[in-house]
Protein backbone atom coordinates (compact mmCIF):
# COMPACT_ATOMS: atom_id res chain seq x y z
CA UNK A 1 128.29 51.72 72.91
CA UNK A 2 126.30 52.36 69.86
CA UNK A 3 126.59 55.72 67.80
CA UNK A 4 123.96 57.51 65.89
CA UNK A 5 124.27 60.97 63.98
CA UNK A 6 121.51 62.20 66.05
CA UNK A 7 122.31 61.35 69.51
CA UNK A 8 126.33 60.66 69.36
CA UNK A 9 127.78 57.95 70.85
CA UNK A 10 125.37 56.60 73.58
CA UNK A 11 125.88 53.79 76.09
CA UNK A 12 122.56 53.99 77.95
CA UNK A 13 123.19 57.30 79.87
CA UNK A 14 121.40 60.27 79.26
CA UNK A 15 122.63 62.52 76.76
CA UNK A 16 124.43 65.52 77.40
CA UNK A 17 121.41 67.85 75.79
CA UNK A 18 118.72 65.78 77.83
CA UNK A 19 120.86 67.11 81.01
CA UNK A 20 120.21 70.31 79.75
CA UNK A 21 116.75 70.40 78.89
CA UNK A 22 115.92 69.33 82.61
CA UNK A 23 118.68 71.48 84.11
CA UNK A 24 116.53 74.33 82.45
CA UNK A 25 113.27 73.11 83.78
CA UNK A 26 114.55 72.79 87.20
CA UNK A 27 115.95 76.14 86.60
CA UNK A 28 112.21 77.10 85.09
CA UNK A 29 110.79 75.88 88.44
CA UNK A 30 112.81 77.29 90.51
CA UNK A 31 111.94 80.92 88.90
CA UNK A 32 108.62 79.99 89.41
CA UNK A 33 109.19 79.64 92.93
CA UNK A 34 111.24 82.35 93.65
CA UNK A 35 108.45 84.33 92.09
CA UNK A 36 105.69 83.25 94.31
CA UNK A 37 108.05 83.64 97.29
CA UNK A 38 108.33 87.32 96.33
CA UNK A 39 104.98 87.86 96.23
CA UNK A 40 104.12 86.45 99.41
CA UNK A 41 106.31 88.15 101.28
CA UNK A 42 105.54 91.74 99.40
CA UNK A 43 101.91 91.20 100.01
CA UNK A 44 102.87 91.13 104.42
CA UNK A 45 103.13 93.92 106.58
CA UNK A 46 105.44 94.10 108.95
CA UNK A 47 105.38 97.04 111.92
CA UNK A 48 108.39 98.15 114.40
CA UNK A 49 107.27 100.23 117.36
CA UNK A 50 110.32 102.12 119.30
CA UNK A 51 110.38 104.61 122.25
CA UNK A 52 107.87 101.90 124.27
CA UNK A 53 105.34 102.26 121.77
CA UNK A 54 104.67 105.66 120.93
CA UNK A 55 106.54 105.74 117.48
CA UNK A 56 104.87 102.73 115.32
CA UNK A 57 105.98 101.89 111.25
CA UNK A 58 104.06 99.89 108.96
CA UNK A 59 105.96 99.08 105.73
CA UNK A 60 105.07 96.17 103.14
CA UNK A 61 107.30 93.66 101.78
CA UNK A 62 108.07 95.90 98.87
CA UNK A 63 110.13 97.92 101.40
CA UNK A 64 107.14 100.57 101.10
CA UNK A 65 105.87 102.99 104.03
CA UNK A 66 102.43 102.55 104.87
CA UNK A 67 102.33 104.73 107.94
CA UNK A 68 104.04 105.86 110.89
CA UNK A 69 101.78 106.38 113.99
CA UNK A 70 103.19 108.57 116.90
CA UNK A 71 101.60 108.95 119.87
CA UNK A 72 100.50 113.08 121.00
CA UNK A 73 102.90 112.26 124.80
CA UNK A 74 106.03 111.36 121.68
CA UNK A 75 105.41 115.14 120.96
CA UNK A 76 107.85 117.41 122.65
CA UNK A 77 108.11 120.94 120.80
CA UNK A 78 111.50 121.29 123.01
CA UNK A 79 112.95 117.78 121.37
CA UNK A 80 111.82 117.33 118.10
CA UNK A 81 115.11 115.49 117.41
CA UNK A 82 113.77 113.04 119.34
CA UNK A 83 111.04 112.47 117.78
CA UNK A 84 112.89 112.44 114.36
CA UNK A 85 115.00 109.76 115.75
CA UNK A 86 112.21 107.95 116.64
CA UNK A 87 110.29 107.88 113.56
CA UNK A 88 113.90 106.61 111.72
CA UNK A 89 114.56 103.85 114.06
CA UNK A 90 111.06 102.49 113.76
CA UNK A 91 110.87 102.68 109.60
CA UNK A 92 114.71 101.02 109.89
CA UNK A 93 113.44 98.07 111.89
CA UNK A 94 110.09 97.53 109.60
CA UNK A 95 112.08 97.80 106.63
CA UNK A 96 114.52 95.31 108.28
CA UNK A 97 111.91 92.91 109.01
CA UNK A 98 110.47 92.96 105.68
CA UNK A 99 114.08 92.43 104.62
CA UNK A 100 115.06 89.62 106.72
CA UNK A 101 111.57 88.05 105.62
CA UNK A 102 112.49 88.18 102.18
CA UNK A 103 115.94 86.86 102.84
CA UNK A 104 114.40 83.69 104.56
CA UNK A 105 111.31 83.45 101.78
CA UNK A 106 114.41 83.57 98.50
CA UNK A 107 116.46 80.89 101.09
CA UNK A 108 113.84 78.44 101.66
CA UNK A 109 113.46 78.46 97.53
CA UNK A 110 117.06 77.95 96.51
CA UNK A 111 117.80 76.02 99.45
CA UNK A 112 120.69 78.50 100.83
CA UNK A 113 122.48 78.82 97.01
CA UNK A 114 124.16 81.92 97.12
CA UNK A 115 122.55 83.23 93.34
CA UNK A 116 124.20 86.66 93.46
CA UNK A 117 127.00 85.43 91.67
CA UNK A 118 124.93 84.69 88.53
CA UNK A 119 123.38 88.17 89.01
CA UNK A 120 120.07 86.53 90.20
């Protein structure tokens, strides 16, 4: 085991700040990544029909409405609670899938690490 004042006391491993410089570059990568897995999935569209079809939401991956299509037979002037139920459910399961897309898109980056405990 040699020592210099530049490196410390070295015995062939790598030194404590070369395990940090390539910790940071994985963690540089890895933002990278997650990045490009966020934009992928906001750039989708994702659409939930309810009611056999006659209530229809389109929402992005940014958790954004695009449009909600209803059908003129999903129009009852008697039961317009209905409809309003309608219209919820099928914006709840877009924005669910578009959810559940991102979910997978952040887990296939980090490999399952749970990062919301370093407020990532």
């Amino acid at each position: 085991m040699g020592y210099s004042a530049r490196r410390g006391f070295t015995n062939g491993k790598v030194s404590g700040a070369a395990r940090q410089a390539e910790m940071q570059q994985k963690i540089a990568e890895m933002q990278e990544a997650m990045t490009a897995a966020q934009e992928n999935v906001e750039a989708q569209e994702f659409t939930a029909s309810v009611g056999g079809g006659v209530v229809e939401a389109r929402v992005n991956g940014k958790k954004e409405v695009l449009a909600v299509t209803i059908k003129p037979e999903a129009v009852d002037p008697e039961d317009v609670e209905m409809l309003q139920d309608l219209v919820v459910s099928a914006v709840n399961e877009a924005l669910r899938q578009a959810g559940d897309a991102m979910e997978k898109g952040m887990s296939n980056v980090t490999g399952g690490l749970n990062l919301g405990a370093f407020g990532l």
